[in-house]
Protein backbone atom coordinates (compact mmCIF):
# COMPACT_ATOMS: atom_id res chain seq x y z
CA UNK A 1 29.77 147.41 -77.83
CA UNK A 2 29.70 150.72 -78.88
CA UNK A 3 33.14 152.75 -80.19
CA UNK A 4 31.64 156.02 -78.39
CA UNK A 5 31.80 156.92 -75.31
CA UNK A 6 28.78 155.96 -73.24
CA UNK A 7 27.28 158.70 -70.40
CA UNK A 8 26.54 156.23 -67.35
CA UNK A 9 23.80 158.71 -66.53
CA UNK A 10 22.67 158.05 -69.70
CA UNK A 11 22.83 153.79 -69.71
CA UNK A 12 21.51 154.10 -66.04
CA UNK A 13 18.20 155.89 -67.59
CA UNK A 14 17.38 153.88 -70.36
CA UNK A 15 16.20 150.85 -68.10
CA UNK A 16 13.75 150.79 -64.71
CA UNK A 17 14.15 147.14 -63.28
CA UNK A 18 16.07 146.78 -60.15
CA UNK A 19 18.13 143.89 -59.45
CA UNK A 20 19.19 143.68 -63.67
CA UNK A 21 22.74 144.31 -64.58
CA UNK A 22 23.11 145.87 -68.05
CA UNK A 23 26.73 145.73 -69.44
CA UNK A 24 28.07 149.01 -70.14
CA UNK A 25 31.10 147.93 -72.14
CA UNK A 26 33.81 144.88 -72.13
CA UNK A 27 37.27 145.04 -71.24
CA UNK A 28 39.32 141.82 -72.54
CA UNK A 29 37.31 139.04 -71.07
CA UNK A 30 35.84 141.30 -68.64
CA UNK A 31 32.15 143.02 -68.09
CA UNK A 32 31.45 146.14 -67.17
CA UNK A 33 28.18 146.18 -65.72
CA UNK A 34 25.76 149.24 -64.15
CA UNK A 35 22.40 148.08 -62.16
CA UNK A 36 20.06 149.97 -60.10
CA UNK A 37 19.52 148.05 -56.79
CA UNK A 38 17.41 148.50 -54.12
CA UNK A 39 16.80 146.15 -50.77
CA UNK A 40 18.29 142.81 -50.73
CA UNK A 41 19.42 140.74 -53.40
CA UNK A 42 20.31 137.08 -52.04
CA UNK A 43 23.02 135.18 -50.54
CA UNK A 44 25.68 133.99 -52.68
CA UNK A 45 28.87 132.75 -53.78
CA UNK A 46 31.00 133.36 -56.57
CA UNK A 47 33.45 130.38 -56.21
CA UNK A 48 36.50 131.38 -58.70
CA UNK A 49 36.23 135.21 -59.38
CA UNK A 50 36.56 138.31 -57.31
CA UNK A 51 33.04 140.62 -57.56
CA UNK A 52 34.22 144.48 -57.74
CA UNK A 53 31.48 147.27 -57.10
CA UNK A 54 31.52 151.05 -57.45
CA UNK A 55 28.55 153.04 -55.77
CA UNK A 56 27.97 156.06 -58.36
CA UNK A 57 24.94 157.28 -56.37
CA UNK A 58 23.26 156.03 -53.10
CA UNK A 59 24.28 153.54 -50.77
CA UNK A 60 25.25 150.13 -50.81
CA UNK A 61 25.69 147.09 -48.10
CA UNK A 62 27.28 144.05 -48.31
CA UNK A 63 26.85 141.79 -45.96
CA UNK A 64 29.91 138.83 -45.79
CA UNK A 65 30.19 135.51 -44.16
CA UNK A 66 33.92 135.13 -43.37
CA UNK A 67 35.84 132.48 -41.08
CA UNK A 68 35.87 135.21 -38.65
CA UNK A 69 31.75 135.81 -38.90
CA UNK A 70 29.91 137.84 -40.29
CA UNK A 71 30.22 141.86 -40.86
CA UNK A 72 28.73 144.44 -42.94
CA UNK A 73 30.85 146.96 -44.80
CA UNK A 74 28.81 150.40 -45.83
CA UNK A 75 29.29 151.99 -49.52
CA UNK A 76 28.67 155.64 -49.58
CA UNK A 77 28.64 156.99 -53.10
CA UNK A 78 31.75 157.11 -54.82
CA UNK A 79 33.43 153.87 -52.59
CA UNK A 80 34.34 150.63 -53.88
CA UNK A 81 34.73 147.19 -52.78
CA UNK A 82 36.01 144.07 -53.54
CA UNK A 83 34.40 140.57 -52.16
CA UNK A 84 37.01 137.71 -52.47
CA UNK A 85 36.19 134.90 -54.30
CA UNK A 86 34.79 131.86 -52.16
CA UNK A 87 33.15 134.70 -49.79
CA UNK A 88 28.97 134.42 -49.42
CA UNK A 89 27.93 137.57 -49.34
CA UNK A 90 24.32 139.50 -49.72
CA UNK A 91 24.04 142.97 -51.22
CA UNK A 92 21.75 145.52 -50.34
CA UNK A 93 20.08 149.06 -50.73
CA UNK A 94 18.06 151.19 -48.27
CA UNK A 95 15.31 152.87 -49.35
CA UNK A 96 15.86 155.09 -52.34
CA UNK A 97 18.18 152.15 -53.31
CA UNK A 98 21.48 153.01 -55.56
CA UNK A 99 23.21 153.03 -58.77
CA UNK A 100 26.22 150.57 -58.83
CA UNK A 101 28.99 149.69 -61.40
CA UNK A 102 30.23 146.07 -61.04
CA UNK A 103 33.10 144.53 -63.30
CA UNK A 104 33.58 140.73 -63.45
CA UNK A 105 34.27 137.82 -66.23
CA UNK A 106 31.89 137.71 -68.98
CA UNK A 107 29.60 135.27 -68.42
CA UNK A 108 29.31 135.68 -64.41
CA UNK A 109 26.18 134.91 -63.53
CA UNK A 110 24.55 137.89 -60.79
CA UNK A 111 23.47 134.81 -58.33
CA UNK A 112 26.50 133.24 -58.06
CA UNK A 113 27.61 129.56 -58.34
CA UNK A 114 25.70 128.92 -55.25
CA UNK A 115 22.78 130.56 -53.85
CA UNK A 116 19.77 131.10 -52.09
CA UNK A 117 16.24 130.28 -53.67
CA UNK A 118 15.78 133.27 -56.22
CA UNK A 119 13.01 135.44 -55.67
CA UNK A 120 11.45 137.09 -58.34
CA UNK A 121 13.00 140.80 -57.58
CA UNK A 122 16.21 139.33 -58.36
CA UNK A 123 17.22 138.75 -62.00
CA UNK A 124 19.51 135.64 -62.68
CA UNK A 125 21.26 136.95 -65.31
CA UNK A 126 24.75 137.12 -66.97
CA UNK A 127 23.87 140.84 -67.96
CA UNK A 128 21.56 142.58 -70.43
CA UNK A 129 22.87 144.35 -73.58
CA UNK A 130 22.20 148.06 -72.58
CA UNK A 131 19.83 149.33 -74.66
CA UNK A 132 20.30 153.40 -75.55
């Protein structure tokens, strides 16, 4: 991790793939994570941690399945969200998709302890070192 400050312009132009978390810095046991996303990433679960998102540019869905149904909550830029643990949700991105800040344990995988069959837009990861 770097002892500088890091521009998240900057981290958010040094990759292209969508879908691919690269982890900005790490706080305690934490990961701070920026991805570009665009259209739908997968059904999912993350069954003991909380998954936080920050829109920095674009738009970003999440769709939940609660006890009460299901609902969508809309992101504008600059909003941010937190899904429960236990709570299957499915993010998304219109067209012209969105940059996103996320910040979860190190070593949370992107799909979840349970999940939908992966489809090859969506990168099962833990994170990528950012590369700048």
């Amino acid at each position: 991790m770097s002892s500088e400050p890091i521009p998240l312009g900057r981290a958010l132009a040094s990759f292209d793939a969508l879908w691919s978390p690269r982890i900005v810095t790490r706080v305690n046991d934490y990961d701070v994570r920026v991805a570009k996303v665009e259209g739908e990433h997968i059904w999912h679960v993350h069954d003991d941690t909380d998954e936080f998102f920050l829109v920095l540019d674009g738009e970003l869905h999440i769709s939940l399945r609660e006890p009460d149904g299901e609902r969508t909550v809309l992101l504008p830029q600059g909003s941010v969200f937190t899904v429960p643990r236990g709570t299957e949700h499915r993010p998304y991105a219109p067209a012209g998709g969105a940059a996103i800040l996320m910040f979860e344990p190190t070593g949370t995988p992107t799909v979840g302890d349970r999940h939908d069959e992966i489809p090859d837009h969506v990168d099962a990861t833990t994170g990528h070192a950012l590369d700048t």
